[in-house]
Protein backbone atom coordinates (compact mmCIF):
# COMPACT_ATOMS: atom_id res chain seq x y z
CA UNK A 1 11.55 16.61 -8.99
CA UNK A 2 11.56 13.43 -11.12
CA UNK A 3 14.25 11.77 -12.93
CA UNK A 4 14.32 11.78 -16.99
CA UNK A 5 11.60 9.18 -18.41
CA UNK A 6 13.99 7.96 -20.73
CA UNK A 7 17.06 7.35 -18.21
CA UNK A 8 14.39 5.49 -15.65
CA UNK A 9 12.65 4.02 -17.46
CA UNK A 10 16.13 1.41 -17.95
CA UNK A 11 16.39 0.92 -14.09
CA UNK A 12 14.19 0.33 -10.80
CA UNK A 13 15.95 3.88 -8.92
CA UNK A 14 13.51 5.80 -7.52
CA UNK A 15 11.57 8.22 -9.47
CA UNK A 16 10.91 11.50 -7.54
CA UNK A 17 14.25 12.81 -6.12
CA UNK A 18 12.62 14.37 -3.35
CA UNK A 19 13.31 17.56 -2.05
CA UNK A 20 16.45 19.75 -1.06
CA UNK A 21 17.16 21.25 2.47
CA UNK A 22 16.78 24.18 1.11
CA UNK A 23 13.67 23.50 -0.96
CA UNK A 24 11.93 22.32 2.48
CA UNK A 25 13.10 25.22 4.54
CA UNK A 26 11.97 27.22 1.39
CA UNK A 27 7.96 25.18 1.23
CA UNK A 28 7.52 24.99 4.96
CA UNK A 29 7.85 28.95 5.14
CA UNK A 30 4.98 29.07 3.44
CA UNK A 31 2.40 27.66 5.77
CA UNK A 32 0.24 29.62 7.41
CA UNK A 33 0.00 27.95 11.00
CA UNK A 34 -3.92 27.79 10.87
CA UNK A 35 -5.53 28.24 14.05
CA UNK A 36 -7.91 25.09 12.69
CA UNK A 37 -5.52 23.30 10.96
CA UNK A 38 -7.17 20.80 8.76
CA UNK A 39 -4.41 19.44 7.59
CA UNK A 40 -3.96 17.77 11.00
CA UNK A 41 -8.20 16.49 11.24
CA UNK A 42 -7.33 15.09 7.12
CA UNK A 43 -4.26 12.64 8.64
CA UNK A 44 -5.63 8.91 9.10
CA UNK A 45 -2.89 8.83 12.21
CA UNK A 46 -2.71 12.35 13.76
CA UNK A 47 0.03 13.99 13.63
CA UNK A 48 0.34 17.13 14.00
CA UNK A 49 1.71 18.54 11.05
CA UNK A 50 1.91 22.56 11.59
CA UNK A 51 4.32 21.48 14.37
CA UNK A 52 6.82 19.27 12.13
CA UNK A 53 6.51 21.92 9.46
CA UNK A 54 7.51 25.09 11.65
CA UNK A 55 10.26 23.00 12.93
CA UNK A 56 11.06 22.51 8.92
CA UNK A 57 10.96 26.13 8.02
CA UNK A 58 13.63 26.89 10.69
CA UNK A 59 16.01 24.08 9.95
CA UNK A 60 14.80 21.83 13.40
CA UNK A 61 14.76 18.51 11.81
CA UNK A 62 15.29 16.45 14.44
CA UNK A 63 13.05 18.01 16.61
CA UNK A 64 10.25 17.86 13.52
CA UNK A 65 11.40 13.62 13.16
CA UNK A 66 10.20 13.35 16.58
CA UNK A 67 6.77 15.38 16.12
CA UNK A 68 6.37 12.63 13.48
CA UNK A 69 7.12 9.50 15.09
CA UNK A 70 4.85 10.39 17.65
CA UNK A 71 1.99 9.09 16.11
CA UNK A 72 3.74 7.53 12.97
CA UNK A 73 6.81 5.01 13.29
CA UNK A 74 6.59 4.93 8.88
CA UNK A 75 7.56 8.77 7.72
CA UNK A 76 9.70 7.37 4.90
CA UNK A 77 7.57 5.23 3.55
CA UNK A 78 4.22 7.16 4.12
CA UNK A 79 5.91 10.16 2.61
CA UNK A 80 6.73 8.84 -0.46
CA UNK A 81 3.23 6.43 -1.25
CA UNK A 82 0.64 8.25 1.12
CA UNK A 83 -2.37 10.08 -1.66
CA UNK A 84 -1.46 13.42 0.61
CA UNK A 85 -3.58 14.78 -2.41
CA UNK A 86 -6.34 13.53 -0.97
CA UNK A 87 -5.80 13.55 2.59
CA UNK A 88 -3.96 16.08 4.30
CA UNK A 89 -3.09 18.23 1.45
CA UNK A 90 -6.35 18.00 0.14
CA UNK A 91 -7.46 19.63 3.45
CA UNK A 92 -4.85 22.35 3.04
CA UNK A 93 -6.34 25.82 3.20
CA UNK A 94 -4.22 26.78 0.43
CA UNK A 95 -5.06 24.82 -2.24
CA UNK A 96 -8.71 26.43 -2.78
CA UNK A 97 -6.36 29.90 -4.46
CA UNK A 98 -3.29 27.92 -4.97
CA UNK A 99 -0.74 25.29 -4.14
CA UNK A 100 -0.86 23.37 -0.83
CA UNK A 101 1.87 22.61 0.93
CA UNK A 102 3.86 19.74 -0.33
CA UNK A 103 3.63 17.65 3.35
CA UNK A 104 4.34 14.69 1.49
CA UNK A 105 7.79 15.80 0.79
CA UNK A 106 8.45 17.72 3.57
CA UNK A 107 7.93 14.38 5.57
CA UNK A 108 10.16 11.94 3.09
CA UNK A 109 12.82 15.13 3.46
CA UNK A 110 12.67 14.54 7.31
CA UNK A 111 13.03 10.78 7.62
CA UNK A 112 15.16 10.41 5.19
CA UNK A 113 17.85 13.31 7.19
CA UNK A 114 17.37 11.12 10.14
CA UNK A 115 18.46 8.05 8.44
CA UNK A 116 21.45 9.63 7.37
CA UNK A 117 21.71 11.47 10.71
CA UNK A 118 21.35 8.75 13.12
CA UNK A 119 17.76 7.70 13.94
CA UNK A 120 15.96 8.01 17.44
CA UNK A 121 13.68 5.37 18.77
CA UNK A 122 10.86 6.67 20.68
CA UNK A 123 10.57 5.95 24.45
CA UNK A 124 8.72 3.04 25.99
CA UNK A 125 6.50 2.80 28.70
CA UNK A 126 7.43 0.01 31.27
CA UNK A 127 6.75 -3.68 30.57
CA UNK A 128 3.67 -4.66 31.60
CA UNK A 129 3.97 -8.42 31.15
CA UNK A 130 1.22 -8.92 28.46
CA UNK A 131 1.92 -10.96 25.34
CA UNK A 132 0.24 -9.90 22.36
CA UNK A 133 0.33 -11.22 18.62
CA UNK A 134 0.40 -9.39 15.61
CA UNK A 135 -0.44 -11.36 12.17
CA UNK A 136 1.22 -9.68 9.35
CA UNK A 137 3.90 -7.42 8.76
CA UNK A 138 2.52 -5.13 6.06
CA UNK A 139 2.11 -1.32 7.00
CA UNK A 140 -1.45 -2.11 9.43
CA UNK A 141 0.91 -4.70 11.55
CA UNK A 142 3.64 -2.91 11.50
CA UNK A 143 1.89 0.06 13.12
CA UNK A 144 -0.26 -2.11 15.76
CA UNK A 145 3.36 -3.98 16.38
CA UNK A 146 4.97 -0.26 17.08
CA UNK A 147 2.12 1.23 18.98
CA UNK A 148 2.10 -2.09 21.09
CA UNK A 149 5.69 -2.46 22.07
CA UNK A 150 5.43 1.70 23.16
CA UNK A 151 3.29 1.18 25.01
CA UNK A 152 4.75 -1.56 26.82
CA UNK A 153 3.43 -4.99 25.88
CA UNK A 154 5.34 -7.82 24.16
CA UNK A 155 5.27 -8.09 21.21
CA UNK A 156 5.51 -10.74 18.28
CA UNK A 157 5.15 -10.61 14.86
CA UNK A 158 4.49 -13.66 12.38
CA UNK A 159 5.04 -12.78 8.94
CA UNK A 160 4.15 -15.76 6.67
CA UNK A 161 7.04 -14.27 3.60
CA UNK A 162 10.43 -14.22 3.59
CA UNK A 163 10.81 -10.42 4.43
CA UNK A 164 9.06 -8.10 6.48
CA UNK A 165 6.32 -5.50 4.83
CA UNK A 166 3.68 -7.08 3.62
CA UNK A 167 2.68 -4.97 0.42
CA UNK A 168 5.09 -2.78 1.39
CA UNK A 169 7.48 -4.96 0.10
CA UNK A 170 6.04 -7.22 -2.67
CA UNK A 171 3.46 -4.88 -4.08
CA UNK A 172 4.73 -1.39 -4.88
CA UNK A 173 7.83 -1.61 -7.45
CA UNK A 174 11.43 -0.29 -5.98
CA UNK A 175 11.03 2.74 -8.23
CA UNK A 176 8.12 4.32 -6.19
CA UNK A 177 9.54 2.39 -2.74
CA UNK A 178 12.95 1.35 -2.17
CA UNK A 179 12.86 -2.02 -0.36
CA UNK A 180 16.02 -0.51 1.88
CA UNK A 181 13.79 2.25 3.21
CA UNK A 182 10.97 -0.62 3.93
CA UNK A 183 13.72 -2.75 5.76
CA UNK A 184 15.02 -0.07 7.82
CA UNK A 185 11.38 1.35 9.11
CA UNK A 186 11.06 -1.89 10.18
CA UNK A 187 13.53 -2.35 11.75
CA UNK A 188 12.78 0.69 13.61
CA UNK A 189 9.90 -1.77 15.14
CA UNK A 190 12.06 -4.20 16.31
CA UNK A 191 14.33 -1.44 18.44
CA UNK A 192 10.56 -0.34 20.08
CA UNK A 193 10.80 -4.20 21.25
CA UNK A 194 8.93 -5.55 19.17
CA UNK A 195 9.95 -9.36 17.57
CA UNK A 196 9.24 -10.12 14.35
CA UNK A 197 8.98 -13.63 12.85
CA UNK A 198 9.56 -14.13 9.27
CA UNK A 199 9.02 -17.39 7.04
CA UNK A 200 5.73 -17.90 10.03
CA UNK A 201 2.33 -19.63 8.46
CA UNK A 202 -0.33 -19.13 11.02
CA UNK A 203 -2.29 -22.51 11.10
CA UNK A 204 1.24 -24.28 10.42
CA UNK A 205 4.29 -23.03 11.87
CA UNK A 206 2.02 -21.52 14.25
CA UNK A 207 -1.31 -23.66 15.49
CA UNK A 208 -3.64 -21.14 15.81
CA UNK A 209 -4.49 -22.50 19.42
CA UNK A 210 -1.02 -21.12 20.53
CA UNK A 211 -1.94 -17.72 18.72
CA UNK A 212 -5.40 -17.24 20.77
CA UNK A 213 -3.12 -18.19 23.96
CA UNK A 214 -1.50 -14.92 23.82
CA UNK A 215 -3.00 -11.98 26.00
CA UNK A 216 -4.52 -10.82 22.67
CA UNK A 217 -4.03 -10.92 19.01
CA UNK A 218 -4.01 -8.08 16.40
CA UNK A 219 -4.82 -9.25 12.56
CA UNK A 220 -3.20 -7.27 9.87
CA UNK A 221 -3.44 -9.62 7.08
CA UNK A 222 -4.37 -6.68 4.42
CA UNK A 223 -6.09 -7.93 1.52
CA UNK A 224 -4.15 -10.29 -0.75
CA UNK A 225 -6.49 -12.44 -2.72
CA UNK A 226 -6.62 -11.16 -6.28
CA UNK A 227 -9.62 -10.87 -8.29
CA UNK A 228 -10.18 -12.23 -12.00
CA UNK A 229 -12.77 -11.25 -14.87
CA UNK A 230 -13.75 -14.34 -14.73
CA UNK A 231 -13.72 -14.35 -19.31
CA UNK A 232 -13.00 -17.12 -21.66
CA UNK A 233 -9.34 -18.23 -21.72
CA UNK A 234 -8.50 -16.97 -18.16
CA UNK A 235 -6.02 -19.74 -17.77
CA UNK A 236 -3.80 -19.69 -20.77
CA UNK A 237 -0.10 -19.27 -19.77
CA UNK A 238 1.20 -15.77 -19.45
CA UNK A 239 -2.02 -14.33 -18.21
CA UNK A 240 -0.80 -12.70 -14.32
CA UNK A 241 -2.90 -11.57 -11.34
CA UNK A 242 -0.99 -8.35 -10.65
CA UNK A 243 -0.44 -9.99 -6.74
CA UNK A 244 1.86 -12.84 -8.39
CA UNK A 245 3.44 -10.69 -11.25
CA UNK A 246 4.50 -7.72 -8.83
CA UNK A 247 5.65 -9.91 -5.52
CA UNK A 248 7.72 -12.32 -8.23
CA UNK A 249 9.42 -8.97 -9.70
CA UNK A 250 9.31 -6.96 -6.33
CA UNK A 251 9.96 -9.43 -3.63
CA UNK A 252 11.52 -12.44 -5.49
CA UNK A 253 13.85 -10.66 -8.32
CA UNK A 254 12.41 -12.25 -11.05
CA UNK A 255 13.48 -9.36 -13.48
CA UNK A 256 16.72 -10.55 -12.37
CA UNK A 257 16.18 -13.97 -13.80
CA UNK A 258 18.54 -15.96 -14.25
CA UNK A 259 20.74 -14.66 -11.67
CA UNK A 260 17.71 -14.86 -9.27
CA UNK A 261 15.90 -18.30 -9.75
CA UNK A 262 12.48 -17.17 -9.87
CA UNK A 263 11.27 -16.58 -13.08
CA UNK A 264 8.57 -14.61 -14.55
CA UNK A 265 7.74 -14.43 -18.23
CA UNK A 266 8.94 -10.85 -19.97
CA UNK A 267 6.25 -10.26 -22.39
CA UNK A 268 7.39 -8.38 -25.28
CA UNK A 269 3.62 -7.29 -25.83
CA UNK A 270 2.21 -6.75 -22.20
CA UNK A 271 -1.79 -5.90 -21.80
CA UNK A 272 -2.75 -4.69 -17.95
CA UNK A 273 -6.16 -4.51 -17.15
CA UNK A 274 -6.84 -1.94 -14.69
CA UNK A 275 -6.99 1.59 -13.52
CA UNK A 276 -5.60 1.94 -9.75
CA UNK A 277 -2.35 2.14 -8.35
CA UNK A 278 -1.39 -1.22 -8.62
CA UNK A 279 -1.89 -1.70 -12.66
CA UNK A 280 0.08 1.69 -12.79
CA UNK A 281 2.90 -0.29 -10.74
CA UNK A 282 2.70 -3.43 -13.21
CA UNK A 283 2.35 -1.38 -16.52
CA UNK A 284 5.67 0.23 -15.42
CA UNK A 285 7.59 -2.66 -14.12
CA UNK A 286 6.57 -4.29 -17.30
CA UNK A 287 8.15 -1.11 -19.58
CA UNK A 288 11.30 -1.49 -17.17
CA UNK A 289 11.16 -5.55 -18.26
CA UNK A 290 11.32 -4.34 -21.88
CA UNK A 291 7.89 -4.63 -23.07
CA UNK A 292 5.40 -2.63 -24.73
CA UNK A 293 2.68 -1.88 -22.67
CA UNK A 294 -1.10 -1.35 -23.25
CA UNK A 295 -2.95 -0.71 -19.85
CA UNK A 296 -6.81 -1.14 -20.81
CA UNK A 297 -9.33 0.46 -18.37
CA UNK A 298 -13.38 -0.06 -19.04
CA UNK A 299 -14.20 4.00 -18.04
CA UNK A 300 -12.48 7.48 -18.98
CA UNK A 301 -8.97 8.23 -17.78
CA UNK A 302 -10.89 10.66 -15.20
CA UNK A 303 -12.78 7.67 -13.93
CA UNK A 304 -8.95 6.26 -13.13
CA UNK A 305 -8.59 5.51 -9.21
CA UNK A 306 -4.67 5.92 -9.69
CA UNK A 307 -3.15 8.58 -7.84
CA UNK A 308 -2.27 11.06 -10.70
CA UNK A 309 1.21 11.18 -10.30
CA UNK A 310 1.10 7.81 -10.77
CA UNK A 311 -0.70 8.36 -14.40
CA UNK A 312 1.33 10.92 -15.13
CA UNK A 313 4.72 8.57 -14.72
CA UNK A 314 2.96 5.76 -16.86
CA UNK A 315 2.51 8.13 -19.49
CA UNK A 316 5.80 9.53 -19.51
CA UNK A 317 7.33 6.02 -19.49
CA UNK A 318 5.60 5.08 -22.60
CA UNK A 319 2.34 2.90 -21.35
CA UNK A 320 -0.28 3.62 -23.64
CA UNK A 321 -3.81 4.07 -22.39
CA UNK A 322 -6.56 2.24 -23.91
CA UNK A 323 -9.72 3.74 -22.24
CA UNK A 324 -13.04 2.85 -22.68
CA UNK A 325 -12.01 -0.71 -23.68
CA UNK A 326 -12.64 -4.08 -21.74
CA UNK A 327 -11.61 -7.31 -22.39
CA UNK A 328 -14.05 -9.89 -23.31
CA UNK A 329 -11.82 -13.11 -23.33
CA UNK A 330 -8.36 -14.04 -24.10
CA UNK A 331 -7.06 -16.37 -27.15
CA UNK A 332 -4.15 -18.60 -27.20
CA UNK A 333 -1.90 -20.93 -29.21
CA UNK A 334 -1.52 -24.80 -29.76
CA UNK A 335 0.69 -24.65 -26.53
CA UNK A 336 -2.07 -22.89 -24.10
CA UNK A 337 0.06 -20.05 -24.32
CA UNK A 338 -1.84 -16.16 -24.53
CA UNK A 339 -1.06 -14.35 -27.92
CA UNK A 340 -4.41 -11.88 -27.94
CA UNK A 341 -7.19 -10.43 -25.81
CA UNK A 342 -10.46 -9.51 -27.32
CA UNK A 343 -11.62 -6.07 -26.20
CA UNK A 344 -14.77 -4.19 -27.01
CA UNK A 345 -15.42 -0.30 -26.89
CA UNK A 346 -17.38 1.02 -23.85
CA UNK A 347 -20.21 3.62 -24.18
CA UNK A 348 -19.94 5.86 -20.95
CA UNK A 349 -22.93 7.09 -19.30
CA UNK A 350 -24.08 9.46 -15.80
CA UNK A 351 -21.92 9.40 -12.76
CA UNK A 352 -22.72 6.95 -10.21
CA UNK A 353 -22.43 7.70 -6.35
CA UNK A 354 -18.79 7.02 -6.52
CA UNK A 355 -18.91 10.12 -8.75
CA UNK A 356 -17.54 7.47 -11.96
CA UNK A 357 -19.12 7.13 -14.83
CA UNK A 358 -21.56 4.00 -15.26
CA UNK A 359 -20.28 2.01 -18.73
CA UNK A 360 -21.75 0.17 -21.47
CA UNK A 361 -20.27 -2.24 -23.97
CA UNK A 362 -20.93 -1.20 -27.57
CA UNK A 363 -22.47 -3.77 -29.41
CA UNK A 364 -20.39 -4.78 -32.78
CA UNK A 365 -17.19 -2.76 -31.42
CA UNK A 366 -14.76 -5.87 -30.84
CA UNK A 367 -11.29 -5.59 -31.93
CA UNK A 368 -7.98 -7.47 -31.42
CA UNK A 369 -4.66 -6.32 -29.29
CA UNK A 370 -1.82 -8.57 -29.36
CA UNK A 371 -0.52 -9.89 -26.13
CA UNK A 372 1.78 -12.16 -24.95
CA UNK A 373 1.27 -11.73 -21.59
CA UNK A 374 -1.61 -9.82 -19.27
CA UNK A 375 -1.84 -8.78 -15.81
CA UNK A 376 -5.15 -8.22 -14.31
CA UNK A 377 -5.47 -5.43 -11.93
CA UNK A 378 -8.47 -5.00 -11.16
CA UNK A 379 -8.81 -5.38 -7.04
CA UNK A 380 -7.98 -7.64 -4.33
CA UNK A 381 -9.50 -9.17 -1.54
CA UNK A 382 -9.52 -11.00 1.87
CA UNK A 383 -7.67 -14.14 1.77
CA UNK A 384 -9.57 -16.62 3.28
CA UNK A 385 -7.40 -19.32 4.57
CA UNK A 386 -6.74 -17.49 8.12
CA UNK A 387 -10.01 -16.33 8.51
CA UNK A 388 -11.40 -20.28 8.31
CA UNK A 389 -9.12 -21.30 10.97
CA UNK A 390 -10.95 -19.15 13.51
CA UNK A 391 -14.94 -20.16 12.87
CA UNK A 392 -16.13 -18.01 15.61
CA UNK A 393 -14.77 -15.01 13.71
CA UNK A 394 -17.92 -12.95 12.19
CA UNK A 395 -17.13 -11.57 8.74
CA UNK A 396 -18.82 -9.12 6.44
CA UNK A 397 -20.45 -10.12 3.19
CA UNK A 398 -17.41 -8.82 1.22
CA UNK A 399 -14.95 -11.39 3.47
CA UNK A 400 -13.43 -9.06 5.68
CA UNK A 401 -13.71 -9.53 9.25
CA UNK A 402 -15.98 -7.56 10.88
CA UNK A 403 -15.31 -5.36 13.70
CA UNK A 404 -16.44 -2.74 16.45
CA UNK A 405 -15.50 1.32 16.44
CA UNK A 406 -12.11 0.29 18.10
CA UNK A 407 -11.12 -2.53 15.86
CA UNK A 408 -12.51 -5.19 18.26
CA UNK A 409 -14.02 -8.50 16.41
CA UNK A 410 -16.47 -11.07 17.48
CA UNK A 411 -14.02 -13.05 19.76
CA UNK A 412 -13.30 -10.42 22.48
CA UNK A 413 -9.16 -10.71 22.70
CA UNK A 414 -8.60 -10.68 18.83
CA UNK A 415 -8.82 -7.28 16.97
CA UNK A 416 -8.11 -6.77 13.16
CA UNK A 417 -7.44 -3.48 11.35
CA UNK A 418 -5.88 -2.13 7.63
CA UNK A 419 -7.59 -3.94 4.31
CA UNK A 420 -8.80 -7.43 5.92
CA UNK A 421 -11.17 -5.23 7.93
CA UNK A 422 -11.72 -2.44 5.89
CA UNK A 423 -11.86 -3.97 2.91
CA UNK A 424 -8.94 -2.88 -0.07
CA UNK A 425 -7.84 1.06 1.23
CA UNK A 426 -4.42 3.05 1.18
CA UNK A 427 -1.46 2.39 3.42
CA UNK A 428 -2.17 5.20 5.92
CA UNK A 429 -5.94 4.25 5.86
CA UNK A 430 -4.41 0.92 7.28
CA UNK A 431 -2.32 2.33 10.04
CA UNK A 432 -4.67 4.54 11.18
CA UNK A 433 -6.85 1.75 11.94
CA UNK A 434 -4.11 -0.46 13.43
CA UNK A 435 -3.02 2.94 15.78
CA UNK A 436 -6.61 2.69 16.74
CA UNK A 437 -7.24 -0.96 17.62
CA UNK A 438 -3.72 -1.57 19.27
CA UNK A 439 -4.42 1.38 21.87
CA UNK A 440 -7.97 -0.33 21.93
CA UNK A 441 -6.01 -3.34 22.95
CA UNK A 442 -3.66 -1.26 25.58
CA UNK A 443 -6.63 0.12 27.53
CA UNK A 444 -8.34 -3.81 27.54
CA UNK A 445 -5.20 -5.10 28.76
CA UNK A 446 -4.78 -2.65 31.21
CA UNK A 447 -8.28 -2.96 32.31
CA UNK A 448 -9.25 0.33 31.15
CA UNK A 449 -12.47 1.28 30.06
CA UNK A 450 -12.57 2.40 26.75
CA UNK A 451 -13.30 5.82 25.36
C-alpha cells in the first residue's frame, strides 16, 4: 500500500508501506509449492524462495530470515528496489491466470521483523589467513565483501565516499530507500568480519601496488560515469547529470540547504531527460524540491525502461510526461544560466530487437519548454580513472572490464562483478555476479579447481 500522493509528495518518507503480518501470512498461503519452482531458477542469487514463503504462511519468520540470508546478506534493500516483476515474480506460475505472489514484499516484511526483532549474523567458516580486497561498497561489493568474510577470508573494503553503499546510497532517493535500512545491511557485513574503509581513493589513499599485494582483489566499482547528449548549450548553469543532482540531494542533503552546506539549485521549472529508473528518481526528488517537473523521453511511455511502479508514482506525484519529444539543445541567459530546452516531436517506427520502438525526429516540429534547470538521465557508464591505473586489465569496447564465466579478469588474482563488468544492470543483477566471482575467488584461494 502507498502513502497519499499529495501528503508525500511534501516529504522524503518512504512510499510503499509495505505489508502487514497478517497480509504476509495471508499472500504466502497462496503459493502453490511448485515441484519446479521457477521462481527460485528467475533469482540472480538463489534463494530459495518456496522455503522462506512456507515459513511466511505459518508465521516462522525467523526461520524464513535465515532461508534468505543464506544466499542474500541485502533482504531489505533488495525487497524494496529489486524489478521482482521481472525476475522472480515474472517466473511465478501464477501470474499467466492471475496475480503472482508478491515475493518482493514478503521479503521487505521479513527483514524488516528481524530488524525490529534482533538480527542474526550468519555463521563463518574458520579463518583461513587470506587477505582479499574489495573496491566499492555499492550492492556488487557489498555482496562479494559478505560472501568473502563467510567464507572465511579477510576482508577489506575501500569505499572512495563518505558512507557506505555505493548507489545504494547516493542514487535512489530516501523515499524508495531509506538510507537507515542501507546503513544497517551494511553493517550486517561488517559483523560477517568484514572491514570496511570509507573516505578510501584507490590510486591515492591506497597505491594500487598495495591493492594487487593482497591475496586477491574483487572490483565492484558499478558504473558511475554519466552520459550527456552531447547538444548545443550542454554547459549552461543549471543543466545536472542525474549522478551529481541525485548523490548532492541523496548523499550530501542538499535539499536541506542551508542547514546542510552543499547546495544544489531548486529549479522552479525542472526538465529530466530520460525514461529509466533513475530520471523517475530525479523527476520526483525534484517535485519534493518544489518544482514543476517535465520528464521528456524520445519513444512511447511503453518504450519506458522504468519499472512501472516507478511510472506510476511519477504520475501520481504530478511529473508530467512529455513522450515522443527530444531535446535538440539548450538556451540560456546573459549569465550562462539555462532558461529553455528546444525539443522536437519524434515519429515512432517498428520494434527493434530490444522489442522498443526505433524513433524519428519530425522535421519542422520544434517547440520551446521553459526550464530553469535539467537533469539528464539518460545512462551511465564505467568510470575510467581505476580502470587506467591497472594497464594490464583487458576491457570491453563499452569500458567495462572484461571477464571469464566466474568473474575472473585478465590479471589472474583480480575479479570484477555488478555494472563495471556487466555494463549498467539492476542491483540484484550485480550481486548475483559478485556471489559468483567471490566463491570463484574462495575455491582459487583454497586451491580448488573450479566448477
Amino acid at each position: 500500500m502507498d502513502r497519499d500522493a499529495n501528503v508525500r509528495i511534501a516529504d522524503f518518507e518512504e512510499v510503499d508501506i509495505g505489508f502487514t503480518e497478517e497480509e504476509v501470512r495471508v499472500e504466502a498461503a497462496r503459493c502453490i509449492q511448485c515441484k519446479k519452482p521457477m521462481c527460485a531458477i528467475g533469482c540472480p542469487v538463489g534463494i530459495d524462495i518456496p522455503a522462506f514463503i512456507r515459513a511466511c504462511e505459518i508465521g516462522k519468520f525467523r526461520e524464513a530470515a535465515r532461508i534468505i540470508k543464506k544466499e542474500n546478506i541485502l533482504p531489505a534493500i533488495c525487497g524494496r528496489i529489486c524489478p521482482q516483476e521481472t525476475q522472480c515474480q515474472g517466473e511465478c506460475v501464477l501470474g499467466s491466470k492471475s496475480t503472482p505472489i508478491s515475493i518482493g514484499h514478503l521479503e521487505r516484511f521479513v527483514a524488516d521483523w528481524e530488524r525490529e526483532n534482533g538480527i542474526e549474523t550468519p555463521e563463518r567458516l574458520p579463518t583461513t589467513g587470506k587477505r582479499v580486497a574489495v573496491v566499492g561498497s555499492g550492492p556488487a561489493g557489498l555482496s562479494a565483501a559478505a560472501e568473502l568474510a563467510r567464507l572465511g577470508h579477510a576482508v577489506t573494503v575501500f569505499e572512495s565516499l563518505h558512507e557506505a553503499g555505493g548507489v545504494l546510497t547516493y542514487g535512489i532517493p530516501s523515499f524508495r530507500l531509506p538510507k537507515n535500512i542501507v546503513q544497517a545491511e551494511s553493517e550486517q557485513v561488517k559483523k560477517l568480519g568484514a572491514e570496511i574503509k570509507t573516505n578510501y581513493v584507490v590510486g591515492r589513499n591506497v597505491p594500487v601496488a598495495e591493492l594487487l599485494n593482497y591475496d586477491a582483489v574483487f572490483i565492484g566499482t558499478g558504473a558511475g560515469l554519466p552520459y550527456f547528449m552531447g547538444v548545443s548549450g550542454e554547459n549552461l548553469c543549471g543543466i545536472y547529470s542525474a549522478n551529481e543532482f541525485l548523490t548532492r540531494v541523496n548523499l550530501m542533503g542538499a535539499n536541506k540547504f542551508p542547514e546542510r552546506d552543499t547546495p544544489v539549485k531548486r529549479g522552479k521549472k525542472v526538465v529530466v531527460i530520460g525514461g529509466g529508473n533513475v530520471a523517475m528518481d530525479a523527476a520526483r526528488v525534484a517535485r519534493r524540491m518544489g518544482a514543476d517537473v517535465v520528464l521528456m523521453y524520445r519513444r512511447g511511455e511503453e518504450d519506458m525502461p522504468a519499472r512501472l511502479d516507478e511510472i506510476r508514482h511519477a504520475k501520481e506525484e504530478g511529473v508530467e510526461f512529455m513522450c515522443c519529444t527530444n531535446p535538440v539543445r539548450f538556451i540560456g541567459n546573459e549569465n550562462k544560466m539555462v532558461v529553455c530546452v528546444e525539443a522536437i516531436r519524434m515519429e515512432l517506427g517498428s520494434t527493434c530487437n530490444d522489442d522498443r520502438h526505433s524513433f524519428a525526429p519530425i522535421s519542422g516540429s520544434n517547440f520551446m519548454v521553459e526550464a530553469d534547470v535539467v537533469v539528464e538521465a539518460i545512462g551511465q557508464g564505467t568510470n575510467p580513472l581505476l580502470l587506467r591505473m591497472l594497464p594490464d586489465l583487458v576491457r570491453n569496447k563499452n569500458g567495462s572490464i572484461a571477464v571469464n564465466s566466474i568473474g575472473q579478469t585478465s590479471i589472474p588474482k583480480v575479479y570484477a562483478g555488478g555494472d563495471v563488468a556487466t555494463g549498467a544492470a539492476t542491483v540484484i543483477l550485480a550481486m548475483g555476479t559478485a556471489k559468483k566471482a567471490a566463491r570463484a575467488i574462495d575455491k582459487m584461494l583454497r586451491c580448488e579447481p573450479q566448477s
